[in-house]
PDB file of N, CA and C in Angstrom:
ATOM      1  N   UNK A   1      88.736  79.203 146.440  1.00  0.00           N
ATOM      2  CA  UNK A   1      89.300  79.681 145.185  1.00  0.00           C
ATOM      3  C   UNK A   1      89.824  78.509 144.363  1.00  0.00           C
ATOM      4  N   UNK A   2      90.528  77.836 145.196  1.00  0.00           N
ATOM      5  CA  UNK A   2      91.165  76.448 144.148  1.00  0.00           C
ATOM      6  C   UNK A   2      89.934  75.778 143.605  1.00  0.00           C
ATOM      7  N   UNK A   3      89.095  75.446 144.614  1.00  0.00           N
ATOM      8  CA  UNK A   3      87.932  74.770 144.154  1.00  0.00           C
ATOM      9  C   UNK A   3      87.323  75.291 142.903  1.00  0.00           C
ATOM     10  N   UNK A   4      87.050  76.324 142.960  1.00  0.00           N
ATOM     11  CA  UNK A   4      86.081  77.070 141.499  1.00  0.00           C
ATOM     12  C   UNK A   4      87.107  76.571 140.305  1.00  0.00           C
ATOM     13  N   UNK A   5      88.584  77.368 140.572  1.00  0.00           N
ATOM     14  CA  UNK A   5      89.328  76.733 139.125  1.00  0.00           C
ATOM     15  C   UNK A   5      89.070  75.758 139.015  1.00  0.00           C
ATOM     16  N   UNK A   6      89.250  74.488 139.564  1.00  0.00           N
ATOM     17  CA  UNK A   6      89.628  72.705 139.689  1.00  0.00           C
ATOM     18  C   UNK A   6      88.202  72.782 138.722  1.00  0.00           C
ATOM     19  N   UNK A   7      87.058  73.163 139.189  1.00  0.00           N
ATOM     20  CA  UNK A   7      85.340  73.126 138.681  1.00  0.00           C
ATOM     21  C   UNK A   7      85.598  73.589 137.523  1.00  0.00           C
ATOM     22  N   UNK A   8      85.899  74.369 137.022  1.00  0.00           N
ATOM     23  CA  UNK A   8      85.985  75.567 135.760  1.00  0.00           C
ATOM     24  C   UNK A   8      87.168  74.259 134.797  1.00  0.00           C
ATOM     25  N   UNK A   9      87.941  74.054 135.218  1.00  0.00           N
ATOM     26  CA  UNK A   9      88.675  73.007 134.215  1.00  0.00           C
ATOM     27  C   UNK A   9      87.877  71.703 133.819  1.00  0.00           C
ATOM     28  N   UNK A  10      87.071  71.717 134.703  1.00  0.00           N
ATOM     29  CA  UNK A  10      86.422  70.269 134.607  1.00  0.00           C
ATOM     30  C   UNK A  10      85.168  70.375 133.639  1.00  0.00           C
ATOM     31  N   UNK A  11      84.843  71.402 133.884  1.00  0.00           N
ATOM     32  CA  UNK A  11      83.533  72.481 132.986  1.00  0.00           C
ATOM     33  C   UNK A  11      84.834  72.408 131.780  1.00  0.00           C
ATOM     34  N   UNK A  12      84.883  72.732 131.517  1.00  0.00           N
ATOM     35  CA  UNK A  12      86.287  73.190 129.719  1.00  0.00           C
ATOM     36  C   UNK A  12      86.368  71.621 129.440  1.00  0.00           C
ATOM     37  N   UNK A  13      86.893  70.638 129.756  1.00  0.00           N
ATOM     38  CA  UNK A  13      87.127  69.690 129.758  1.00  0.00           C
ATOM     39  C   UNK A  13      85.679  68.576 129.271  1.00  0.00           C
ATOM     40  N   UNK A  14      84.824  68.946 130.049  1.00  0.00           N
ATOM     41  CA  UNK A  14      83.874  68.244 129.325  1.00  0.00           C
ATOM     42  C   UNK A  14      83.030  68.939 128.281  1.00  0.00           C
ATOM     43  N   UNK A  15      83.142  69.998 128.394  1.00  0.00           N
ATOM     44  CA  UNK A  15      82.517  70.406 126.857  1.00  0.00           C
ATOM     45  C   UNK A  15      83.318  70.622 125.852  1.00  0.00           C
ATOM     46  N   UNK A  16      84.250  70.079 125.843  1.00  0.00           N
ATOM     47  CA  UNK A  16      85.411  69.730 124.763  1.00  0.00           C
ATOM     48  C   UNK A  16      84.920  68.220 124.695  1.00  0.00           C
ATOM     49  N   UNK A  17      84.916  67.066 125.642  1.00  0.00           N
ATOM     50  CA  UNK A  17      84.783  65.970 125.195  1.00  0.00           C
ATOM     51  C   UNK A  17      83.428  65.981 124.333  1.00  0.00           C
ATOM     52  N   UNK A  18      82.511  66.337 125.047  1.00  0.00           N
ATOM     53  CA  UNK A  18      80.595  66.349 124.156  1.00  0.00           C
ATOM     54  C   UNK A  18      81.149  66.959 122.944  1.00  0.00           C
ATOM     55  N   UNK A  19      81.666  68.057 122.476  1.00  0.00           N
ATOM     56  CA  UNK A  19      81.867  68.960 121.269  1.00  0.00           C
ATOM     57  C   UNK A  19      82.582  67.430 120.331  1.00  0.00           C
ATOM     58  N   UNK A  20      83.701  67.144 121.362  1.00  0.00           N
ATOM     59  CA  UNK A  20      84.264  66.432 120.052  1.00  0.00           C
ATOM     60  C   UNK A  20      83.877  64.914 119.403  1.00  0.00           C
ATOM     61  N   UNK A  21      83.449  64.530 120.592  1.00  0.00           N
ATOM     62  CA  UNK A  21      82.147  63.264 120.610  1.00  0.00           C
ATOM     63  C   UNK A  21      81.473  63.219 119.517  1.00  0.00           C
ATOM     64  N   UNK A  22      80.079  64.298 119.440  1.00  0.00           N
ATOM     65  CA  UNK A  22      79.172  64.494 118.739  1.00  0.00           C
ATOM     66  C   UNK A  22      79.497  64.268 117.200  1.00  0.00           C
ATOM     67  N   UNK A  23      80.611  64.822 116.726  1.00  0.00           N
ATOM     68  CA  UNK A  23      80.536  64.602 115.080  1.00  0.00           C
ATOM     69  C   UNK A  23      81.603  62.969 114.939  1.00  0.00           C
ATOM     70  N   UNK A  24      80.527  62.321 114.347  1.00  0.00           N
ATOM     71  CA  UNK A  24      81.111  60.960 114.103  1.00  0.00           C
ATOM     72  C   UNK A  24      80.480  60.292 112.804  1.00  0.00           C
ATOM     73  N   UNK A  25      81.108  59.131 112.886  1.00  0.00           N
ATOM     74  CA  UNK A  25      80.363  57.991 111.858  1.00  0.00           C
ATOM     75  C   UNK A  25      78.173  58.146 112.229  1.00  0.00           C
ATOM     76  N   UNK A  26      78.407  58.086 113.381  1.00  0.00           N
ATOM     77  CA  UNK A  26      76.775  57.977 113.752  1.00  0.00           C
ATOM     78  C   UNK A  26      75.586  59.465 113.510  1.00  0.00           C
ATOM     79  N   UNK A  27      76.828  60.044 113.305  1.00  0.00           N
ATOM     80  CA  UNK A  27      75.900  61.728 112.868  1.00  0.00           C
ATOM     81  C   UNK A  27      76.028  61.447 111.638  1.00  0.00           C
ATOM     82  N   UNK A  28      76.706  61.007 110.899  1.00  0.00           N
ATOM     83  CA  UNK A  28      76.168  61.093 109.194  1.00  0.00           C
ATOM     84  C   UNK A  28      75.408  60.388 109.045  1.00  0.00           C
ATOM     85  N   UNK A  29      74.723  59.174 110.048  1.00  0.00           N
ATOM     86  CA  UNK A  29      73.817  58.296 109.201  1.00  0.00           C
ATOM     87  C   UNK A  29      72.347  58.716 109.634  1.00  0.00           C
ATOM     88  N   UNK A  30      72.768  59.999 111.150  1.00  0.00           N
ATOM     89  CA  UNK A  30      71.380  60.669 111.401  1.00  0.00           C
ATOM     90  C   UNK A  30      70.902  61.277 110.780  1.00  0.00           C
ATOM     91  N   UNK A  31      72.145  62.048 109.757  1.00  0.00           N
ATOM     92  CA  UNK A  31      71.815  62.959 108.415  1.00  0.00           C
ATOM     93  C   UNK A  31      70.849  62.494 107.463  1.00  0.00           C
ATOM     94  N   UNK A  32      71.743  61.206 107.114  1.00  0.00           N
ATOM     95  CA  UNK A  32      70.988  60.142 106.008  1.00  0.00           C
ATOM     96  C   UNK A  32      69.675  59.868 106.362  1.00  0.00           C
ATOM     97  N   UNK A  33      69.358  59.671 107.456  1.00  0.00           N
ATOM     98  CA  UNK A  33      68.070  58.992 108.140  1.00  0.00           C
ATOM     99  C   UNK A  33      66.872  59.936 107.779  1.00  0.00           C
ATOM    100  N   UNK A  34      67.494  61.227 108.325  1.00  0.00           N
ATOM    101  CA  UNK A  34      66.083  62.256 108.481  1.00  0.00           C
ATOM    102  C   UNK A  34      66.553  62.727 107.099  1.00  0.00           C
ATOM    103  N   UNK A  35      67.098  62.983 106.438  1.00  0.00           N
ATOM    104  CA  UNK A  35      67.614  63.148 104.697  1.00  0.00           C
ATOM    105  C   UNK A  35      66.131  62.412 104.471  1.00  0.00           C
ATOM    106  N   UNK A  36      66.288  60.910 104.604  1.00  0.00           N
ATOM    107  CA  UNK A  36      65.305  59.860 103.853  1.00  0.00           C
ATOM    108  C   UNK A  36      63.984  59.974 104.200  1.00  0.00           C
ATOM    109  N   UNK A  37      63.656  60.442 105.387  1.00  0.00           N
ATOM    110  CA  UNK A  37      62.279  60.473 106.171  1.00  0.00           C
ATOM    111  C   UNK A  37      61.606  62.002 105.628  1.00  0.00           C
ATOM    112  N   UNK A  38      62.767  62.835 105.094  1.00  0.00           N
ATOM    113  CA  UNK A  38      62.081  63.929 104.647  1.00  0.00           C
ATOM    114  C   UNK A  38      61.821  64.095 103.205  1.00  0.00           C
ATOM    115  N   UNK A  39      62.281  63.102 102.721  1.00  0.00           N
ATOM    116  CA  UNK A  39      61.698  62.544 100.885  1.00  0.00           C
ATOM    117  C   UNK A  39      60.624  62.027 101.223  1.00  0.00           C
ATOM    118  N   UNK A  40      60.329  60.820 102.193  1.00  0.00           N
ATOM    119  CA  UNK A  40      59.453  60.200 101.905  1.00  0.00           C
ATOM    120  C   UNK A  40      57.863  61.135 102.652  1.00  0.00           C
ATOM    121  N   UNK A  41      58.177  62.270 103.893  1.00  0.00           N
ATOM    122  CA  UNK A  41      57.307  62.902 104.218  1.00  0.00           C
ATOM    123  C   UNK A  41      56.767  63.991 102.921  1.00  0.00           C
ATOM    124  N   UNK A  42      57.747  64.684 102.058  1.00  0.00           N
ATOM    125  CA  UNK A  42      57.544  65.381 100.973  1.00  0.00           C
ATOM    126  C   UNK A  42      56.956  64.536  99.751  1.00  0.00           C
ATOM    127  N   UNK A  43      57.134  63.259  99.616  1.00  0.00           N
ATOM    128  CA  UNK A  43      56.308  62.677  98.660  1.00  0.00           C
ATOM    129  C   UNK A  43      54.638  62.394  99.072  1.00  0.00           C
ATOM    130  N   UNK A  44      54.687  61.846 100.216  1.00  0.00           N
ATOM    131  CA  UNK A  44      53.402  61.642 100.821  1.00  0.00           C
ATOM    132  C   UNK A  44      52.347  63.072 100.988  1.00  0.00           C
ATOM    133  N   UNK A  45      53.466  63.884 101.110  1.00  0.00           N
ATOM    134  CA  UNK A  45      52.666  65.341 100.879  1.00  0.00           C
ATOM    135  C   UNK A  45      52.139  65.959  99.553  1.00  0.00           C
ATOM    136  N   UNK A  46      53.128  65.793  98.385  1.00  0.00           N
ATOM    137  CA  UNK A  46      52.785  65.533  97.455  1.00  0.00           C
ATOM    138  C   UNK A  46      51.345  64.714  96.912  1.00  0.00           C
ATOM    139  N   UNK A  47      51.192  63.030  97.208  1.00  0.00           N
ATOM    140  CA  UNK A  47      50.378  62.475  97.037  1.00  0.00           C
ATOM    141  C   UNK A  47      48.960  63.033  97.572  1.00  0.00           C
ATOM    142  N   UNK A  48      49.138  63.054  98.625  1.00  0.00           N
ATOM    143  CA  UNK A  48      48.020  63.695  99.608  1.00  0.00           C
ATOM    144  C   UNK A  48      47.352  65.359  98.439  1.00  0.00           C
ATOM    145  N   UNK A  49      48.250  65.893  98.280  1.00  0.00           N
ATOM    146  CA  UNK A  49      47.501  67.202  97.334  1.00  0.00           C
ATOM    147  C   UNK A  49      47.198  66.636  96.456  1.00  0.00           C
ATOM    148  N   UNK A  50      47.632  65.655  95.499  1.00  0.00           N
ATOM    149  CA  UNK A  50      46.777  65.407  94.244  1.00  0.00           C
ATOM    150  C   UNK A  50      45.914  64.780  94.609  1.00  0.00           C
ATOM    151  N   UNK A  51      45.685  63.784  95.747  1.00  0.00           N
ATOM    152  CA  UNK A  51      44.333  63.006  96.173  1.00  0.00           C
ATOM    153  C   UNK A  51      43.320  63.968  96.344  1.00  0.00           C
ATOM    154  N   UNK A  52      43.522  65.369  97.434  1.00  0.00           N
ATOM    155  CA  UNK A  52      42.343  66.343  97.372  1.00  0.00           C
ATOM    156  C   UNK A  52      42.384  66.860  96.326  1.00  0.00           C
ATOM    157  N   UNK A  53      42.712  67.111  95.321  1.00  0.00           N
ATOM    158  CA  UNK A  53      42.559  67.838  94.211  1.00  0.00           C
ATOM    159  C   UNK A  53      41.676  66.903  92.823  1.00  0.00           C
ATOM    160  N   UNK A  54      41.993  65.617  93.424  1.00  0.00           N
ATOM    161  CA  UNK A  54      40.468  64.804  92.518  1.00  0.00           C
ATOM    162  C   UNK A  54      39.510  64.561  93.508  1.00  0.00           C
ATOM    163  N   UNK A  55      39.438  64.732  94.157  1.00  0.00           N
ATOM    164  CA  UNK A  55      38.467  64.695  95.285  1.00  0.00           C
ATOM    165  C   UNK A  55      37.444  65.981  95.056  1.00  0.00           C
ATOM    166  N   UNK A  56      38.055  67.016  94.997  1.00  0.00           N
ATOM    167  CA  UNK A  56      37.316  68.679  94.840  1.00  0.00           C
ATOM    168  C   UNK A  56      36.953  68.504  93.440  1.00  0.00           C
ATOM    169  N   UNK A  57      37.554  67.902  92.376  1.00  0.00           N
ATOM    170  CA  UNK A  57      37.159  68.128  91.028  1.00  0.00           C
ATOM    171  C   UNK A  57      35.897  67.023  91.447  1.00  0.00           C
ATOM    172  N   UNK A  58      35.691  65.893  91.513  1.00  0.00           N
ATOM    173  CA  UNK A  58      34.724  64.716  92.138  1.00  0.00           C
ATOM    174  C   UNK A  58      33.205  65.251  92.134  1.00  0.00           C
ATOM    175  N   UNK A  59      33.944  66.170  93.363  1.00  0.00           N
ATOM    176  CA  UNK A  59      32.636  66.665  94.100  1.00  0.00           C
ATOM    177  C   UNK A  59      32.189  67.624  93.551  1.00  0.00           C
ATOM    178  N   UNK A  60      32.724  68.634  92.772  1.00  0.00           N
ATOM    179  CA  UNK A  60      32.533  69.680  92.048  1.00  0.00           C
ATOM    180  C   UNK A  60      31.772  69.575  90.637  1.00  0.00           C
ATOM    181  N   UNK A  61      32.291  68.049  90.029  1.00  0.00           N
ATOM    182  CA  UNK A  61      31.012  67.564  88.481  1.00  0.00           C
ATOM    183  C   UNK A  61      30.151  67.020  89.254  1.00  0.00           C
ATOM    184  N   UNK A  62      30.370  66.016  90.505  1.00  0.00           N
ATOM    185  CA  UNK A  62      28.768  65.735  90.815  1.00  0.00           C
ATOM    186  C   UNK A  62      27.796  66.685  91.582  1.00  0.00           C
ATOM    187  N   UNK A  63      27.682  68.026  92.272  1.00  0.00           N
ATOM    188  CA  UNK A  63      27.012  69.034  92.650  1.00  0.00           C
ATOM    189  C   UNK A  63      26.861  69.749  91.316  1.00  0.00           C
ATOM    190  N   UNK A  64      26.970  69.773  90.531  1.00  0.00           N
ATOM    191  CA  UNK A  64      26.484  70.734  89.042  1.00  0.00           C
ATOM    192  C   UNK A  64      25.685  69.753  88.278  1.00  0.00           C
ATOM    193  N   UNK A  65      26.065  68.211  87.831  1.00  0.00           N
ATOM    194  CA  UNK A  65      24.939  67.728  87.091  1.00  0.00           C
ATOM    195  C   UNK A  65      23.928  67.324  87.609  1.00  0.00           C
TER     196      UNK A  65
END
């Protein structure tokens, strides 16, 4: 019986330390990071549709004349 409590405090105890750990200086710059990686994946996605979209027009005047 003592044993399980002693375990059970030690369980509370460290998921209080991880909980309070986790939000720091180093989580806002993970924010920033994938923030930046998801502009530059949404621009490249961007680019990429207008590249097929002269590509289909391309191919589309040269199969008709």
């Amino acid at each position: 019986m003592r044993c399980s409590v002693s375990l059970g405090r030690k369980i509370k105890t460290l998921a209080t330390k991880m909980v309070l750990t986790s939000s720091g200086d180093e989580d806002r710059g993970g924010h920033e990071k994938e923030s930046k990686e998801e502009s530059v994946l949404a621009m490249l996605g961007i680019i990429g549709t207008i590249l097929n979209l002269v590509v289909i027009i391309f191919v589309y005047i040269y199969t008709t004349l």
